[in-house]
N, C-alpha and C. Protein backbone atom coordinates (compact mmCIF):
# COMPACT_ATOMS: atom_id res chain seq x y z
N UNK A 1 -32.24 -27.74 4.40
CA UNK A 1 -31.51 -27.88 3.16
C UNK A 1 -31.24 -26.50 2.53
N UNK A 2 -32.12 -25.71 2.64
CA UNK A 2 -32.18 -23.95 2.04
C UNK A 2 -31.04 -23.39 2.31
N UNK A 3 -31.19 -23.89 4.12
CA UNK A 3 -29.99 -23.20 4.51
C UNK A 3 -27.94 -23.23 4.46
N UNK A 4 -28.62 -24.66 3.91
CA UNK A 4 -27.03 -25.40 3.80
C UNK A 4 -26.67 -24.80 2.33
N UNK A 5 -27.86 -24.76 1.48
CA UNK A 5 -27.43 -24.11 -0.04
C UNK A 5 -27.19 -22.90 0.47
N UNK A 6 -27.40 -21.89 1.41
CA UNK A 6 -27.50 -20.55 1.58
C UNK A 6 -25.93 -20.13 2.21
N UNK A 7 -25.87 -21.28 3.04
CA UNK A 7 -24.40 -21.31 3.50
C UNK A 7 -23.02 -21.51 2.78
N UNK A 8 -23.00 -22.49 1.75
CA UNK A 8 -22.52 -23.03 0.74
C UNK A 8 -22.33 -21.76 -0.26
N UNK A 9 -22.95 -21.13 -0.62
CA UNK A 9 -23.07 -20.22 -1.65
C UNK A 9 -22.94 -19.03 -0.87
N UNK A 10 -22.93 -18.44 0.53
CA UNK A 10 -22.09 -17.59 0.89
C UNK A 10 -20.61 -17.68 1.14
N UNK A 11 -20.38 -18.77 1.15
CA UNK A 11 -19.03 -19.31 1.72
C UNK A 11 -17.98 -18.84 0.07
N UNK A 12 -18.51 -19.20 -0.71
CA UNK A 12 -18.13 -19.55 -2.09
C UNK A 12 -18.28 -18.17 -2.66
N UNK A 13 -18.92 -17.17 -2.57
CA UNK A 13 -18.60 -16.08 -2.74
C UNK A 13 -17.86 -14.97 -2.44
N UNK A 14 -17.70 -15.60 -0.90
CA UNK A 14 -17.03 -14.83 -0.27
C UNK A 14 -15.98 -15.12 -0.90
N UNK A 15 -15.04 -16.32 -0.92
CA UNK A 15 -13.67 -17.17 -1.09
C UNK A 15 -13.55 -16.28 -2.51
N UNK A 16 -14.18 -16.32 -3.65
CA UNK A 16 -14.21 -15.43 -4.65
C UNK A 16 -13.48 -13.86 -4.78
N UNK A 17 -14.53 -13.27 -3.84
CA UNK A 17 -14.01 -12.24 -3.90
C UNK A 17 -13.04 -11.92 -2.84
N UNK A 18 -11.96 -12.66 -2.06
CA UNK A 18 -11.25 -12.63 -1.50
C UNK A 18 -10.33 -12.59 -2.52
N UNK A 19 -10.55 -13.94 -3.37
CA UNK A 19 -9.49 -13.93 -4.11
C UNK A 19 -8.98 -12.67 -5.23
N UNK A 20 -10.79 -12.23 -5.77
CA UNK A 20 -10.44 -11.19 -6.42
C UNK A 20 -9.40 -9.75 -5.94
N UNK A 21 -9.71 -9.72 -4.73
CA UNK A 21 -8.70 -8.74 -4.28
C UNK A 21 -7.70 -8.88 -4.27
N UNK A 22 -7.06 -10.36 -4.02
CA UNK A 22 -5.44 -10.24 -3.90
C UNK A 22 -4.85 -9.76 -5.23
N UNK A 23 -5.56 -10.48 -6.70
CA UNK A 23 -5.24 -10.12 -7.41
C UNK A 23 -5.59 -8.74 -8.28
N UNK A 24 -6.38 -7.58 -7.67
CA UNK A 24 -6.82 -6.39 -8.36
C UNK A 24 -5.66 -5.95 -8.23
N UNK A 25 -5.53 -4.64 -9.32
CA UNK A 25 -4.54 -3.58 -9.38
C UNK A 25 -4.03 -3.13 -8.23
N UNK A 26 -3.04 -2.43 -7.94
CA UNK A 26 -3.07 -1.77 -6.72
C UNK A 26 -3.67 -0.63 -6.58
N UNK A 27 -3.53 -0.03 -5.77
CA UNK A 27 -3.53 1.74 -5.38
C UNK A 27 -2.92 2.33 -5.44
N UNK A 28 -2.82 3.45 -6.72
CA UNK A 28 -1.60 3.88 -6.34
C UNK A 28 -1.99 5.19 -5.29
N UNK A 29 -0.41 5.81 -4.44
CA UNK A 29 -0.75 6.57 -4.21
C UNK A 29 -0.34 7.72 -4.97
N UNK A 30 0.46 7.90 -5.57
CA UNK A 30 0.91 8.63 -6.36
C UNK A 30 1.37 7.96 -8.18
N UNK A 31 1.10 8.71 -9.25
CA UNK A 31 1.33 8.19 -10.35
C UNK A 31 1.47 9.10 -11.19
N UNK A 32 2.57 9.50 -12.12
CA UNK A 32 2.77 10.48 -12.66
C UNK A 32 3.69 10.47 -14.12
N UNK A 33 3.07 11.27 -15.20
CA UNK A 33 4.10 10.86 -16.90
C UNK A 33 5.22 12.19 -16.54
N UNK A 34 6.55 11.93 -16.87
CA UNK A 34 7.66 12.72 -16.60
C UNK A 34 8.52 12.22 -17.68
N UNK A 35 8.92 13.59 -18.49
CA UNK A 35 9.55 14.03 -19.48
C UNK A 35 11.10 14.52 -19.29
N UNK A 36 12.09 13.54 -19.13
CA UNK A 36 13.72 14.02 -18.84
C UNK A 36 14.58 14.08 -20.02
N UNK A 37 15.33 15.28 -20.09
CA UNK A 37 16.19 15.21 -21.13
C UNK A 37 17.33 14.29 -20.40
N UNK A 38 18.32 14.00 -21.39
CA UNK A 38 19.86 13.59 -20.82
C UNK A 38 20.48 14.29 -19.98
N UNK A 39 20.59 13.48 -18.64
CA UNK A 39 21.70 13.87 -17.28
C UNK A 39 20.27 14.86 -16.60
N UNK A 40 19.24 15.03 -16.81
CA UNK A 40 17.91 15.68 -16.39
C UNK A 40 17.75 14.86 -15.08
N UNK A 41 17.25 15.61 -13.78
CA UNK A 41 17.25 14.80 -12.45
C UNK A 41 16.22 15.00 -11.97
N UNK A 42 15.40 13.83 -11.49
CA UNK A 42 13.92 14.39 -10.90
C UNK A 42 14.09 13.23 -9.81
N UNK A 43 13.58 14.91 -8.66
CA UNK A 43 14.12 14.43 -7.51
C UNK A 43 12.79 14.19 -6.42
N UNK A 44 12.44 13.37 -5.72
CA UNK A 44 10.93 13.03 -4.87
C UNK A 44 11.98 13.14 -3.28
N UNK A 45 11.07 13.71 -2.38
CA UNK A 45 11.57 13.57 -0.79
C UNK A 45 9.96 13.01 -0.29
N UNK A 46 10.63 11.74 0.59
CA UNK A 46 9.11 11.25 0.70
C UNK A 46 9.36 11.34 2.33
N UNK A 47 8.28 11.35 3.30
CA UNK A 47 8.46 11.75 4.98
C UNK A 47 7.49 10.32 5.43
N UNK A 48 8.50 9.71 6.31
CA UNK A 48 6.82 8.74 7.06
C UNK A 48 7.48 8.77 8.59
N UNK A 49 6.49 9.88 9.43
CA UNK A 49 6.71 10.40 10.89
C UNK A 49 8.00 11.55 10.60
N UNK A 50 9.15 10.89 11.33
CA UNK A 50 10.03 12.06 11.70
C UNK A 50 11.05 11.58 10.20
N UNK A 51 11.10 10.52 9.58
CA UNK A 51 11.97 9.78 8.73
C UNK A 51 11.71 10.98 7.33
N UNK A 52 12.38 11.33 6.95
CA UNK A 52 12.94 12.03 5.06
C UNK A 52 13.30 11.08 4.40
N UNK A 53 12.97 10.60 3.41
CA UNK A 53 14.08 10.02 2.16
C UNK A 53 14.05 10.60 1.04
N UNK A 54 15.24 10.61 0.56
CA UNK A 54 15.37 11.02 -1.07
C UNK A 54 15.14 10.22 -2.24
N UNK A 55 14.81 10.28 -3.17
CA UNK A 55 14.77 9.37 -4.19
C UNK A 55 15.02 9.95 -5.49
N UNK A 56 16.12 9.97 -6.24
CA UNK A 56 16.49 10.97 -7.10
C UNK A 56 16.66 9.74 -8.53
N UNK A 57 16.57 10.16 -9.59
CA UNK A 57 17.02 9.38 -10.94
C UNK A 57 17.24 10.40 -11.69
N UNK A 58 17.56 9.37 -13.23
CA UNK A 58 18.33 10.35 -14.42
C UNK A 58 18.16 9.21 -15.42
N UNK A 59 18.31 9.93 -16.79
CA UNK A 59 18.82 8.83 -17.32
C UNK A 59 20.34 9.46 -18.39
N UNK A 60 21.29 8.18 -18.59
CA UNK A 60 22.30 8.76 -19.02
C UNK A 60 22.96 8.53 -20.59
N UNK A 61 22.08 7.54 -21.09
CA UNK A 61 22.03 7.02 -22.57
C UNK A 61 21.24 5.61 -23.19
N UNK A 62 21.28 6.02 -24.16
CA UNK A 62 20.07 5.32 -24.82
C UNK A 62 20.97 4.52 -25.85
N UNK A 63 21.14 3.01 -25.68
CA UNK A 63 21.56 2.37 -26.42
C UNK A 63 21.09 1.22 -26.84
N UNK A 64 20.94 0.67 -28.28
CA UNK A 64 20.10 -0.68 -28.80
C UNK A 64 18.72 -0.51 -27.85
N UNK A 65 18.19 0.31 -27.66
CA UNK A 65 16.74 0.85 -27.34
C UNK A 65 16.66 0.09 -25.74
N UNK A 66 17.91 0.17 -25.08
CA UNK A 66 17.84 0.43 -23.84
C UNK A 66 18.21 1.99 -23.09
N UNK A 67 17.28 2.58 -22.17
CA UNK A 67 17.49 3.25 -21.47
C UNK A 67 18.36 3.32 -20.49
N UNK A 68 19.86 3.69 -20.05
CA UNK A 68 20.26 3.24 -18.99
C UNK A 68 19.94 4.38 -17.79
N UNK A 69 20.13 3.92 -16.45
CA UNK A 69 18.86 4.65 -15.34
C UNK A 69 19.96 4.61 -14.53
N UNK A 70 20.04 5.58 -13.77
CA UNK A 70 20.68 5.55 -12.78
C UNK A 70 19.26 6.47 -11.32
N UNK A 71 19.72 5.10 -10.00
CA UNK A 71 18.50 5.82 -9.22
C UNK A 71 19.38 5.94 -8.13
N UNK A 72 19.19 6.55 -6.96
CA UNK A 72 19.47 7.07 -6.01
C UNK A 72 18.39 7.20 -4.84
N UNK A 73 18.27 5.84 -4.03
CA UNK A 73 17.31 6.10 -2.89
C UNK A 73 17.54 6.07 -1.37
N UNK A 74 17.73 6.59 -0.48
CA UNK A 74 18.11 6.73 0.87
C UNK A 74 19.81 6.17 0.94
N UNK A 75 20.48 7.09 -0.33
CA UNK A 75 22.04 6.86 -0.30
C UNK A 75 22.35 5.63 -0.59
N UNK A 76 21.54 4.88 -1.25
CA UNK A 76 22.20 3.61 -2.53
C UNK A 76 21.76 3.52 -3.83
N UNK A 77 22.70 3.28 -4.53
CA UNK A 77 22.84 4.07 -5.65
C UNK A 77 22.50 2.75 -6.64
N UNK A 78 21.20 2.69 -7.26
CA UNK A 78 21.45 1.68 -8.34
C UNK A 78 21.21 1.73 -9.83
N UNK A 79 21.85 0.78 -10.68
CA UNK A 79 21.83 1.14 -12.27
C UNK A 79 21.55 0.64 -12.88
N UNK A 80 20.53 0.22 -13.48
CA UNK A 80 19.47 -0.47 -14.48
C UNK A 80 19.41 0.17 -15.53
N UNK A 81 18.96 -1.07 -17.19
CA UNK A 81 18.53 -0.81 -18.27
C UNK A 81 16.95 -1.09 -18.25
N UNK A 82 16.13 -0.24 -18.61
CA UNK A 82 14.71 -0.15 -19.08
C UNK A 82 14.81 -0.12 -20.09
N UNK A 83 13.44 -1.16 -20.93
CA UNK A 83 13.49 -1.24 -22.70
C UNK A 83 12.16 -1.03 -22.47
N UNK A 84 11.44 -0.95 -23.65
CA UNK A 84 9.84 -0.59 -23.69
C UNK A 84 9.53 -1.99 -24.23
N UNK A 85 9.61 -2.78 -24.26
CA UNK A 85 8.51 -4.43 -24.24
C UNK A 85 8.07 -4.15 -22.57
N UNK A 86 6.75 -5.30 -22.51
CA UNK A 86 6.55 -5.52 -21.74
C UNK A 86 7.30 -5.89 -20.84
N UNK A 87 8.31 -7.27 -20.67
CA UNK A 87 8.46 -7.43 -19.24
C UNK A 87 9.92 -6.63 -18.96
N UNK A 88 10.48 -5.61 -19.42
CA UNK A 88 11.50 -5.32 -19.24
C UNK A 88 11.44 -3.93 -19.54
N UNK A 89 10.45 -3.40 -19.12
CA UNK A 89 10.14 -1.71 -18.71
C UNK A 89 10.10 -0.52 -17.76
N UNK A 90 10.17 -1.42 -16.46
CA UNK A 90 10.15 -1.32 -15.54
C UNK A 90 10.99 -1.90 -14.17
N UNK A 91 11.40 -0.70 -13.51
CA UNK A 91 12.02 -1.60 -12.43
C UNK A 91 11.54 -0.80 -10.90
N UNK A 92 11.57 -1.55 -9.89
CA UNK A 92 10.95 -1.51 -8.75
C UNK A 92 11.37 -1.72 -7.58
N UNK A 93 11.43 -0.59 -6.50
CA UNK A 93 12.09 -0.63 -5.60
C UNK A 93 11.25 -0.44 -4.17
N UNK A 94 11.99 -1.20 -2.87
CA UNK A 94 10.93 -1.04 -2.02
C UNK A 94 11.29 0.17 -1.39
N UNK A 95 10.28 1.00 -0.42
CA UNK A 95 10.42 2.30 0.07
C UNK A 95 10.53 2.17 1.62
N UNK A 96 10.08 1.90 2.29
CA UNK A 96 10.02 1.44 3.45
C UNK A 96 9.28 -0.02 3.77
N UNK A 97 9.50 -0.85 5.14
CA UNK A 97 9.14 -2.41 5.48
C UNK A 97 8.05 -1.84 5.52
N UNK A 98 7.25 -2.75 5.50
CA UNK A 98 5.41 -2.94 5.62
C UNK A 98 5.16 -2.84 7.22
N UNK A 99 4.70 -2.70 7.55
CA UNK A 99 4.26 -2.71 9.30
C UNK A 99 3.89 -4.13 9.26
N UNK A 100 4.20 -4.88 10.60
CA UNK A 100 3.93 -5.86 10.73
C UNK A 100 2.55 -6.66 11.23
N UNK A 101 1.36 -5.03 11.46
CA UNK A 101 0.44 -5.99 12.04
C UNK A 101 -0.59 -6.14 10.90
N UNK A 102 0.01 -6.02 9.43
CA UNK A 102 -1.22 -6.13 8.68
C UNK A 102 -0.23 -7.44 7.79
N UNK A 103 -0.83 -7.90 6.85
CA UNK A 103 -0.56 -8.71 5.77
C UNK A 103 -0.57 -8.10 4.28
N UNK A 104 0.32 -7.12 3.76
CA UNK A 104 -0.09 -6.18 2.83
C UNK A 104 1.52 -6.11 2.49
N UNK A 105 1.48 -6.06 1.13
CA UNK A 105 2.91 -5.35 0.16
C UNK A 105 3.32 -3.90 1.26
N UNK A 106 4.88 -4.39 1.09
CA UNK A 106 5.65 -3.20 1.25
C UNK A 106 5.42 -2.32 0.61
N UNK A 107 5.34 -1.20 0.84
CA UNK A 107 5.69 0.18 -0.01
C UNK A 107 6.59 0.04 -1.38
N UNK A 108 6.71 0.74 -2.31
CA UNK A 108 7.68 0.39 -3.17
C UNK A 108 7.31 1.87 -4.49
N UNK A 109 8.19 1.88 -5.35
CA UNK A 109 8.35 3.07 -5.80
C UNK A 109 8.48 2.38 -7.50
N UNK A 110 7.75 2.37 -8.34
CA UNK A 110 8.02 1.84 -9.68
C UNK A 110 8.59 2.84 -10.75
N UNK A 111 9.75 2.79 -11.40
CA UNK A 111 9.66 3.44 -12.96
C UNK A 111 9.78 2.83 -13.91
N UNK A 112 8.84 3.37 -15.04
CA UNK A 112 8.51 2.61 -16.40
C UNK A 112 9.28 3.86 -17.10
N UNK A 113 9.61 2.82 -18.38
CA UNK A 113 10.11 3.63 -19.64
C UNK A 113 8.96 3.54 -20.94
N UNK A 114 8.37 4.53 -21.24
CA UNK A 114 7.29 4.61 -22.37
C UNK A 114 7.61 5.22 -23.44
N UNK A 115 8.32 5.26 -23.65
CA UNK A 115 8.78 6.65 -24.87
C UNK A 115 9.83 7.15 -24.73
N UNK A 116 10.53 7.46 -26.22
CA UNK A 116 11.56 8.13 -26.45
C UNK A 116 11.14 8.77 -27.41
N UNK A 117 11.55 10.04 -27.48
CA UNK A 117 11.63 11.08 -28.40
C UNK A 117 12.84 11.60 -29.22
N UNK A 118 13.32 10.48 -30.46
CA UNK A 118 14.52 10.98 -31.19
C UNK A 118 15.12 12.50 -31.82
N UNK A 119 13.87 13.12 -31.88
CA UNK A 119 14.28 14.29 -32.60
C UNK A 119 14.46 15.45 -31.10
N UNK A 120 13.70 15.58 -30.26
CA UNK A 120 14.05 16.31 -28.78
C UNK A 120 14.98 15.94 -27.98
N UNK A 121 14.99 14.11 -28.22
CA UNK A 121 16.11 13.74 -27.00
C UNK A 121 15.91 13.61 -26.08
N UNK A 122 14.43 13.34 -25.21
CA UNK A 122 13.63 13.50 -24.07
C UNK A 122 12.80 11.78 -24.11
N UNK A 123 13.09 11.57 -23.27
CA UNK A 123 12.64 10.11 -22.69
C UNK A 123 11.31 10.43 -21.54
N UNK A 124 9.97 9.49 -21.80
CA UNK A 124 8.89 9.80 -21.70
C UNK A 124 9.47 8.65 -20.34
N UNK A 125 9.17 9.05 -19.15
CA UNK A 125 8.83 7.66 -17.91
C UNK A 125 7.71 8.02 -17.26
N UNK A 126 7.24 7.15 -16.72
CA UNK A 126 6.20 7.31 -15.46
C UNK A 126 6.53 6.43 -14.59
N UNK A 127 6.49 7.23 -13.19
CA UNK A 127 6.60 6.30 -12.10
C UNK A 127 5.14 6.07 -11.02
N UNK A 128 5.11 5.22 -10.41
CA UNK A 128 4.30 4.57 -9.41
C UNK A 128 4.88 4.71 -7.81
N UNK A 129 3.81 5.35 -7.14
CA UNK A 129 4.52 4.82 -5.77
C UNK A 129 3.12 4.53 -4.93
N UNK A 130 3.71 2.97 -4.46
CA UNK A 130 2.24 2.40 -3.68
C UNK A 130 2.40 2.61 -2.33
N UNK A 131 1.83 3.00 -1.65
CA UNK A 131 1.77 3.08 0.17
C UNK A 131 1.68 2.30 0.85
N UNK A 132 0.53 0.69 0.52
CA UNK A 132 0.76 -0.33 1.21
C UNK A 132 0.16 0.13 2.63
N UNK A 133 0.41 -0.86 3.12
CA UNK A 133 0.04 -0.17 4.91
C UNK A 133 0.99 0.70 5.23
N UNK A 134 1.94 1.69 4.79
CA UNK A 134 2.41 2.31 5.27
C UNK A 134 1.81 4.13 5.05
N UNK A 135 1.88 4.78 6.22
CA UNK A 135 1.28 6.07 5.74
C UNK A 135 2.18 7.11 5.74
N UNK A 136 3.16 7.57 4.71
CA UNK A 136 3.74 8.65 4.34
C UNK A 136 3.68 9.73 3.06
N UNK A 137 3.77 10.61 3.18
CA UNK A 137 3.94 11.07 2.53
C UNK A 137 4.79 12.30 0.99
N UNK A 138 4.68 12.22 0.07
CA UNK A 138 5.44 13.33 -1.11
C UNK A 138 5.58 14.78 -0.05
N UNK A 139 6.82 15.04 0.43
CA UNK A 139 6.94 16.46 0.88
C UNK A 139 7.28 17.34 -0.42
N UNK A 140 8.01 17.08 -1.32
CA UNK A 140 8.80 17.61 -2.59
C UNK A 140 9.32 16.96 -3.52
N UNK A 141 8.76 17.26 -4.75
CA UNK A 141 9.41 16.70 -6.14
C UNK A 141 9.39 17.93 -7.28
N UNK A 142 10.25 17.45 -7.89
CA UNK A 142 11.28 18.30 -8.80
C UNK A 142 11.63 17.94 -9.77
N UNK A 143 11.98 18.65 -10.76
CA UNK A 143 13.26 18.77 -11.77
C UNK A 143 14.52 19.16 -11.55
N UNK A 144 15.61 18.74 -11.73
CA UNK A 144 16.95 19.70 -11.49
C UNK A 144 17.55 19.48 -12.84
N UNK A 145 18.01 20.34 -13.47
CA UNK A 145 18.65 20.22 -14.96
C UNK A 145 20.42 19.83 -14.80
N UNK A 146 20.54 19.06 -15.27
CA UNK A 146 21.66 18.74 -15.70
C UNK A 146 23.01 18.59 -14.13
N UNK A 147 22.91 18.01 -13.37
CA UNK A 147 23.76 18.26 -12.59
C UNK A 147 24.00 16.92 -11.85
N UNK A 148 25.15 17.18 -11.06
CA UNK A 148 25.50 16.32 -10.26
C UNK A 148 24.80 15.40 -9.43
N UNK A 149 24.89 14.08 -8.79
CA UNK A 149 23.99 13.56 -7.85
C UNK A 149 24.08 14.25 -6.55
N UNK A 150 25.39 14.94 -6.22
CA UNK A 150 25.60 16.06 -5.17
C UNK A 150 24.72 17.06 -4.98
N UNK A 151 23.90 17.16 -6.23
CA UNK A 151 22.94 18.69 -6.33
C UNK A 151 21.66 18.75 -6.34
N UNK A 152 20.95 17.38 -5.81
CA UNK A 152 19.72 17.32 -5.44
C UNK A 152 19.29 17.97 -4.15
């Protein structure tokens, strides 16, 4: 009987903290607060093996306390509003497929909008980038002031 309670109550702990993991935070691998003025470009080159990608943003005006975003990742170009409430602060993109022999989130690259600064004109973001089973890495990130998407 000891052992059936012993079994029972390993079983049940385990299932627990299985579950707790799916739902913990992630990892990030990288996480960082970044300060852009208007048409300001901050640019990430991320490497996994022989592969480069770019990942460039901006932001280009601030209206009814939306941010509008323009991002730029492996030459597609997309354009989102970020507001600072919760569910509409953030937007999220994947970076590369997940490898297939694990069961784990794709890679993916997050930016949040936290702040605006009316009197500087400088918009507070932080972005996220999770690795997932994939192993690459930040070769270069940057600032570029004021310029073209040509000039990353």
């Amino acid at each position: 009987m000891r052992i059936i309670v012993t079994l029972i109550f390993t079983s049940f702990f385990s299932a627990i903290c299985g579950i707790a993991l799916l739902f913990a935070p992630p990892e990030w691998k990288a996480q960082k607060f970044i300060e852009l003025k208007k048409d300001e470009f901050y640019v990430l080159t991320l490497q996994a093996d022989a592969t480069q990608k770019t990942l460039f943003f901006r932001w280009t005006l601030l209206k009814n306390k939306g941010l509008v975003v323009h991002l730029n990742y492996d030459s597609f170009p997309h354009q989102f509003i970020l507001y600072q409430d919760y569910q509409r602060a953030c937007y999220e993109i994947p970076l590369w497929k997940a490898e297939q022999r694990y069961y784990t989130r794709e890679p993916f690259f997050m930016l949040c909008f936290k702040d605006y600064h009316r009197a500087k004109k400088i918009a507070t973001l932080k972005f996220y980038i999770y690795e997932g089973s994939r192993d690459f890495k930040i070769i270069n990130e940057r600032k570029v002031l004021n310029g073209g998407f040509n000039t990353y």
